[in-house]
Protein backbone atom coordinates (compact mmCIF):
# COMPACT_ATOMS: atom_id res chain seq x y z
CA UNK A 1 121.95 83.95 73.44
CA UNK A 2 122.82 81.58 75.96
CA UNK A 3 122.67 77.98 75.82
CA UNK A 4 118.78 76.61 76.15
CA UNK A 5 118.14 74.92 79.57
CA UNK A 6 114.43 73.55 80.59
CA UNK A 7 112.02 74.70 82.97
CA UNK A 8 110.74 71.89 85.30
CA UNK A 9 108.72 73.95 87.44
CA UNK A 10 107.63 77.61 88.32
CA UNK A 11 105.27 79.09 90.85
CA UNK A 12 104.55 83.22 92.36
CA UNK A 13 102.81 84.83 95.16
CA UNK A 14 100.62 87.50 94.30
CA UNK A 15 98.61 89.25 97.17
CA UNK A 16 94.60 88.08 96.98
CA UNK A 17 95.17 85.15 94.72
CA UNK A 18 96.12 81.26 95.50
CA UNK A 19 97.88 80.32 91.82
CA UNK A 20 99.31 81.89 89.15
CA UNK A 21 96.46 80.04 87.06
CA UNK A 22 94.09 81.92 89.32
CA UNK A 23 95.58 85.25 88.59
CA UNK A 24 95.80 84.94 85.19
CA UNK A 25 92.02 83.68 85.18
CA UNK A 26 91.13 86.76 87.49
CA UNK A 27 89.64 84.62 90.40
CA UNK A 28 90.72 86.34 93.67
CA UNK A 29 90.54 84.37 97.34
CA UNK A 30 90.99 86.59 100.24
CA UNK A 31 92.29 83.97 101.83
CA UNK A 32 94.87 84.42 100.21
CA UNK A 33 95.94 88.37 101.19
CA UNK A 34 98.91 87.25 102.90
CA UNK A 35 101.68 84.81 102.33
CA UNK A 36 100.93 81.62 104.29
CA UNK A 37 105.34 80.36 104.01
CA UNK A 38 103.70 76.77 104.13
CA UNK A 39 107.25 75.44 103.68
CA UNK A 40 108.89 76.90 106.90
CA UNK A 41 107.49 74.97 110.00
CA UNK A 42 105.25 77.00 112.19
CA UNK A 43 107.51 77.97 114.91
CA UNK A 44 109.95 79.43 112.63
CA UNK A 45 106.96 81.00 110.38
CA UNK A 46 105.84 83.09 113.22
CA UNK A 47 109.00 84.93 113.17
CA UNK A 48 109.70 84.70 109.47
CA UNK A 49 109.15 88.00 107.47
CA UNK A 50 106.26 88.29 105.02
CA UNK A 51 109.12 88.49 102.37
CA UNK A 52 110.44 85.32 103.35
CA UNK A 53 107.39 83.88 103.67
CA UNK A 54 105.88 84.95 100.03
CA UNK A 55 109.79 83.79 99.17
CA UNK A 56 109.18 79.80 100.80
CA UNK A 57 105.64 80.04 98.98
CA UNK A 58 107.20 81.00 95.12
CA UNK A 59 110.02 78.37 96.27
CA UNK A 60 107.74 75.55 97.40
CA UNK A 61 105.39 75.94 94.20
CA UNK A 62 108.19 75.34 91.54
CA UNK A 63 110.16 72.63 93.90
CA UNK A 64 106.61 70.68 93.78
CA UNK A 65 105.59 71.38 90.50
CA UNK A 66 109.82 69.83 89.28
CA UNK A 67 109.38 67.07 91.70
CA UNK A 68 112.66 68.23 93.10
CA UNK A 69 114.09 67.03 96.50
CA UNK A 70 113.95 70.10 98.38
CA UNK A 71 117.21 68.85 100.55
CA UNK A 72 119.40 68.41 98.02
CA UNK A 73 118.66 71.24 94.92
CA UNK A 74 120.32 74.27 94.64
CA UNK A 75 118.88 78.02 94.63
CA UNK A 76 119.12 81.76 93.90
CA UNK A 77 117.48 84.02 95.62
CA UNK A 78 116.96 88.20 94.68
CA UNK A 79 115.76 90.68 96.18
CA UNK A 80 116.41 94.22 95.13
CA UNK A 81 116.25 95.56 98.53
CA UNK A 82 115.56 92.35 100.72
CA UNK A 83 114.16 92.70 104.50
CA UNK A 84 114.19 96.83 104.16
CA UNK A 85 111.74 96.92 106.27
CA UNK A 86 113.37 94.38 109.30
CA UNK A 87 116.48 96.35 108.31
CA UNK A 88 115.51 99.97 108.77
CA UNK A 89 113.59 99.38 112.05
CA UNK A 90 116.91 97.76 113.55
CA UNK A 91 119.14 101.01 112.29
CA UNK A 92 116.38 103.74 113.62
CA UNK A 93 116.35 101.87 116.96
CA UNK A 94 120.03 101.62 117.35
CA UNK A 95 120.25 105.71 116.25
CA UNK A 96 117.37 107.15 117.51
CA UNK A 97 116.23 104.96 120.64
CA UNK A 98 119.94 103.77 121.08
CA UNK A 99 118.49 100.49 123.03
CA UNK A 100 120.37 96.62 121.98
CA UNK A 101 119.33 95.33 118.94
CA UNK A 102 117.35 91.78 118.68
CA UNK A 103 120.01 89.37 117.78
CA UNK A 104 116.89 87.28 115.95
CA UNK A 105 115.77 90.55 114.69
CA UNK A 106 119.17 91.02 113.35
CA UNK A 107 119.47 87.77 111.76
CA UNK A 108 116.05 88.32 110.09
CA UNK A 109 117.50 91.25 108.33
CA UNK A 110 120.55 90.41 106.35
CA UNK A 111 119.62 89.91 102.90
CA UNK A 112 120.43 86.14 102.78
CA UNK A 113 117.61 86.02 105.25
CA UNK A 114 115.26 83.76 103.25
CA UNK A 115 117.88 81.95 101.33
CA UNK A 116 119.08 80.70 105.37
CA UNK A 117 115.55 80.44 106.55
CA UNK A 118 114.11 78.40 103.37
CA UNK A 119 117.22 75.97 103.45
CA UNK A 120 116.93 75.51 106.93
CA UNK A 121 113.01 74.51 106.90
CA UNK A 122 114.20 72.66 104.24
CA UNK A 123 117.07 70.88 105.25
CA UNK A 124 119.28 71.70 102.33
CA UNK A 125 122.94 71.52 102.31
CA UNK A 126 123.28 72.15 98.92
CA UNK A 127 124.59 75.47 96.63
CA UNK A 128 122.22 78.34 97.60
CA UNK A 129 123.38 82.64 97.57
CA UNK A 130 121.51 85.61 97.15
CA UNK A 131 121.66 88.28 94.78
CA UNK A 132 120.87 91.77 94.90
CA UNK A 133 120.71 94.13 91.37
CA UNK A 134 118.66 96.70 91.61
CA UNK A 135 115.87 95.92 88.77
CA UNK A 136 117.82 93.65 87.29
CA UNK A 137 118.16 91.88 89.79
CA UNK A 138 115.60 89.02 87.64
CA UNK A 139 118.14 88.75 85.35
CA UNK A 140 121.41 88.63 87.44
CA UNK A 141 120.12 86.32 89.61
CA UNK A 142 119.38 84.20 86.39
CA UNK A 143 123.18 84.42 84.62
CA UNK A 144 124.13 83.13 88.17
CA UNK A 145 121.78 79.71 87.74
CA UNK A 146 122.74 79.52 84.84
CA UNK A 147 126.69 79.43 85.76
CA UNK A 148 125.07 76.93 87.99
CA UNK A 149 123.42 74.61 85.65
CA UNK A 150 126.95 75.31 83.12
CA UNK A 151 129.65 74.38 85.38
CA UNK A 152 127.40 71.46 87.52
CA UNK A 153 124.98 70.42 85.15
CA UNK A 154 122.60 70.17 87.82
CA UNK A 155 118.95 71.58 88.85
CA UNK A 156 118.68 74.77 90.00
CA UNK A 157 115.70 76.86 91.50
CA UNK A 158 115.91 80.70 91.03
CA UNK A 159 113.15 82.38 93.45
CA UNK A 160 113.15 86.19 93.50
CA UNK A 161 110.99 88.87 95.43
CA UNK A 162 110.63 91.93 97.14
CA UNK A 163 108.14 93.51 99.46
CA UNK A 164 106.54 96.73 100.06
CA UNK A 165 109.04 99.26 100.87
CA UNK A 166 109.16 101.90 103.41
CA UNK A 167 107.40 105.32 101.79
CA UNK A 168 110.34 107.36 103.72
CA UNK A 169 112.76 105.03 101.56
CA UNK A 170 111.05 104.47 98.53
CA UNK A 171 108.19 107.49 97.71
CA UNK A 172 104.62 105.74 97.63
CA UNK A 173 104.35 106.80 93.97
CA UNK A 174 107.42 105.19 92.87
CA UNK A 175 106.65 102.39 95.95
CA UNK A 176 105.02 98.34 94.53
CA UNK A 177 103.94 95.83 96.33
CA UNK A 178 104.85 92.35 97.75
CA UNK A 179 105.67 89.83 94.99
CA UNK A 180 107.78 86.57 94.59
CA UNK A 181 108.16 84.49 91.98
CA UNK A 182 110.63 81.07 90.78
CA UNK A 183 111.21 78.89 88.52
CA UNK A 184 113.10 75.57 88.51
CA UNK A 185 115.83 75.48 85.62
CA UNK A 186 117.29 71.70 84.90
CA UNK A 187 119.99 70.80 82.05
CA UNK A 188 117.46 69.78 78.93
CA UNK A 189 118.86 66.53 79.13
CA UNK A 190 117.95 66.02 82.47
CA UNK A 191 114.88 67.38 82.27
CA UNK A 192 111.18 65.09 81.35
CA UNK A 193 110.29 65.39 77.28
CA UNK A 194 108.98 68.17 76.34
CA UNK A 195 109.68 70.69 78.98
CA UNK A 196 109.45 74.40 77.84
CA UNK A 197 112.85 75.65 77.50
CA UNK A 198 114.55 79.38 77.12
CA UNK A 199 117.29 81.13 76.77
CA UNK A 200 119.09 84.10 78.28
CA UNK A 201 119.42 87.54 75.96
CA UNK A 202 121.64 90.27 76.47
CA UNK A 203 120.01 93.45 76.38
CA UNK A 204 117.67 93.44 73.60
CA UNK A 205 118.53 95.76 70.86
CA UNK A 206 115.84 97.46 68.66
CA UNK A 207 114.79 93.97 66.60
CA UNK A 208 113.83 91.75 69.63
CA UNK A 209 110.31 92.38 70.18
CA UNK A 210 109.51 91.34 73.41
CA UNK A 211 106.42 89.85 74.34
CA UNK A 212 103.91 92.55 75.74
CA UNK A 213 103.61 91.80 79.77
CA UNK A 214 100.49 90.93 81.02
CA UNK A 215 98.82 93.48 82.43
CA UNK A 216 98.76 94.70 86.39
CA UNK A 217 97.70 97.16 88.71
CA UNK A 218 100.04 99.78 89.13
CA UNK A 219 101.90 98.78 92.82
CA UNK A 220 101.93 94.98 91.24
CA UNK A 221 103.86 96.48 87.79
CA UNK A 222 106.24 98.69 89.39
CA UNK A 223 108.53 95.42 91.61
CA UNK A 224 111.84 95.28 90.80
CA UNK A 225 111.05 91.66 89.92
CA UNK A 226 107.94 91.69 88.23
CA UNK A 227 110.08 90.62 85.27
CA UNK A 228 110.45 87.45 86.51
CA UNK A 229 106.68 87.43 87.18
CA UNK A 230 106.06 88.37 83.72
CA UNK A 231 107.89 84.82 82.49
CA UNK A 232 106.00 82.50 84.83
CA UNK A 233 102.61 83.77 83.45
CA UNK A 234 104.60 83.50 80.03
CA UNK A 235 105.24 79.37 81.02
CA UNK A 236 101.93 79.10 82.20
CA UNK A 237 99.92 80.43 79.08
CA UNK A 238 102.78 78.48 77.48
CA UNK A 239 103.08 81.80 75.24
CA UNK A 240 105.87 81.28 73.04
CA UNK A 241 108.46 84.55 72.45
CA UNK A 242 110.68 86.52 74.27
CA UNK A 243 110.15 87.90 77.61
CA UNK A 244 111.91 90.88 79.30
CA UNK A 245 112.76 90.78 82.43
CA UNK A 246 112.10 94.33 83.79
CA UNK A 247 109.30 96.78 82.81
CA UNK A 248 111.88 99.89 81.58
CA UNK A 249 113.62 100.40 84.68
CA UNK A 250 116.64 97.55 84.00
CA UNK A 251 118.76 97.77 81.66
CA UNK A 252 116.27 95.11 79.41
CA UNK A 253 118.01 91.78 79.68
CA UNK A 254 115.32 89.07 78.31
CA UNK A 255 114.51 85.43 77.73
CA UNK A 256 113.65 83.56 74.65
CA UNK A 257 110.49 81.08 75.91
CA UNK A 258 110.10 77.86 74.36
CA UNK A 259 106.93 76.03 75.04
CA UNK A 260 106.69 72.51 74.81
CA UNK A 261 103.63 72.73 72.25
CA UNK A 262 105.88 74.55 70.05
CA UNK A 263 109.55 72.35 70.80
C-alpha cells in the first residue's frame, strides 16, 4: 500500500444530473443532459469537445470544492481512448474524402486535448500530462499523482473521462457512455484536519474485499473510468473501505478510503 495522501476535493459529470449528491440521491435535471465546460470561456467552449467539456466540469468541481488556485495546481488527465470521435472523423476524411484536414480540428484531437484546453482557460503553467491505459487507465493515472505529490509534495488534481465511442470502433454492446470524474489529492500535512484520506493497492488479491460499486445503468457501468467514479460516490457517502478502480475489465488495482468520520 502506498503512502496515505488526503483528498481536498472531488467532483463527476454524469449525463441528466447536476452533482454527484444528486445522483446518488436519484434527482435527475435535464438541464443537465449535456456538459455545460463552465470553466473554458465561451468562445473556446463552442469549439471544445463534449469530452473536454464534461473533463473542465469534473476539473472545476474538485478545484472549487479544494479551494485550489486553478493557475498554479497541477493535473492528470485519462482517457482510455480520448477525442475518438474528433480523431476518427479527421482520419476517414483524410482517406476516404482525401480533402485538408482542420488544423483546429486537428488540435482538438490529440489526446492531451483537454489537459491543453483546461490549462489554457485556466491559465496554468504548472505540471499537467495525460495518460492513457486502457481500463486502468483510473489507476495509472493515479500512481502518476501520486509520483507527483511524492517527489513535490504538492497538490495535485487527477480528472479522468471518456465519451461515447464510435459503434464501428467500439460494438454498441460493449460501447458506455460519457463520464468524467476528479479528485484533488494534497500531502496530509498540507491538507485541512480531517480530510478523508486513501491509499493506493496493487492488484487486490483474494482477501481485499472491495467495496461493492454503486449501482448504474448498463452504458454508465461499462466506462473505462467508472472506477474512478465509483471512489467519488465512495468520498461523498464518506463510505469507509476499499474501492476498485475498474469493474473486471482492469487488471483490479484499488484504493483504501479513509473518511474523516472514521480518521
Amino acid at each position: 500500500m502506498s503512502e496515505a495522501v488526503a483528498v481536498v476535493g472531488w467532483g463527476a459529470f454524469v449525463p441528466g444530473y447536476a452533482t454527484v449528491a444528486d445522483w446518488i440521491g436519484g434527482r435527475a435535471c435535464a438541464e443537465s443532459s449535456a456538459p455545460v465546460g463552465a470553466l473554458v470561456p465561451l468562445r473556446d467552449r463552442r469549439r471544445a469537445s463534449p469530452l473536454s467539456r464534461a473533463l473542465a466540469d469534473a476539473y472545476g468541481g474538485a478545484v472549487e470544492r479544494a479551494g485550489l488556485d486553478p493557475a498554479r495546481v497541477a493535473s492528470v488527465f485519462g482517457s482510455a481512448l480520448g477525442e475518438v470521435s474528433t480523431m476518427i472523423g479527421l482520419l476517414d476524411q483524410m482517406w476516404s474524402e482525401g480533402t485538408p484536414l482542420s488544423p483546429m480540428k486537428f488540435a482538438t484531437s490529440v489526446h492531451n486535448a483537454a489537459a491543453g484546453v483546461i490549462s489554457i482557460a485556466t491559465a496554468n503553467r504548472g505540471f499537467t500530462t495525460s495518460i492513457g491505459a486502457d481500463y486502468d487507465t483510473p489507476a495509472m493515472a493515479l500512481v502518476e499523482a501520486l509520483g507527483w505529490i511524492g517527489s513535490r509534495g504538492e497538490p495535485v488534481v487527477l480528472c479522468c473521462g471518456d465519451e461515447s465511442p464510435p459503434a464501428d470502433l467500439v460494438p454498441g454492446q460493449r460501447g458506455w457512455s460519457l463520464l468524467a470524474a476528479a479528485v484533488a489529492l494534497s500531502p496530509v500535512d498540507r491538507a485541512p484536519r480531517g480530510a478523508p484520506t486513501l491509499g493506493l493497492l496493487g492488484p487486490l488479491g483474494p482477501s481485499e474485499e472491495a467495496l461493492a460499486p454503486p449501482q448504474t445503468d448498463g452504458e454508465l457501468g461499462r466506462n473505462p473510468n467508472v472506477g474512478l467514479f465509483d471512489l467519488v460516490v465512495a468520498l461523498e457517502r464518506g463510505v469507509p473501505g476499499i474501492v476498485r478502480l475498474d469493474r473486471g475489465e482492469g487488471r483490479g488495482w484499488g484504493v483504501r478510503v479513509t473518511p474523516a468520520r472514521s480518521a
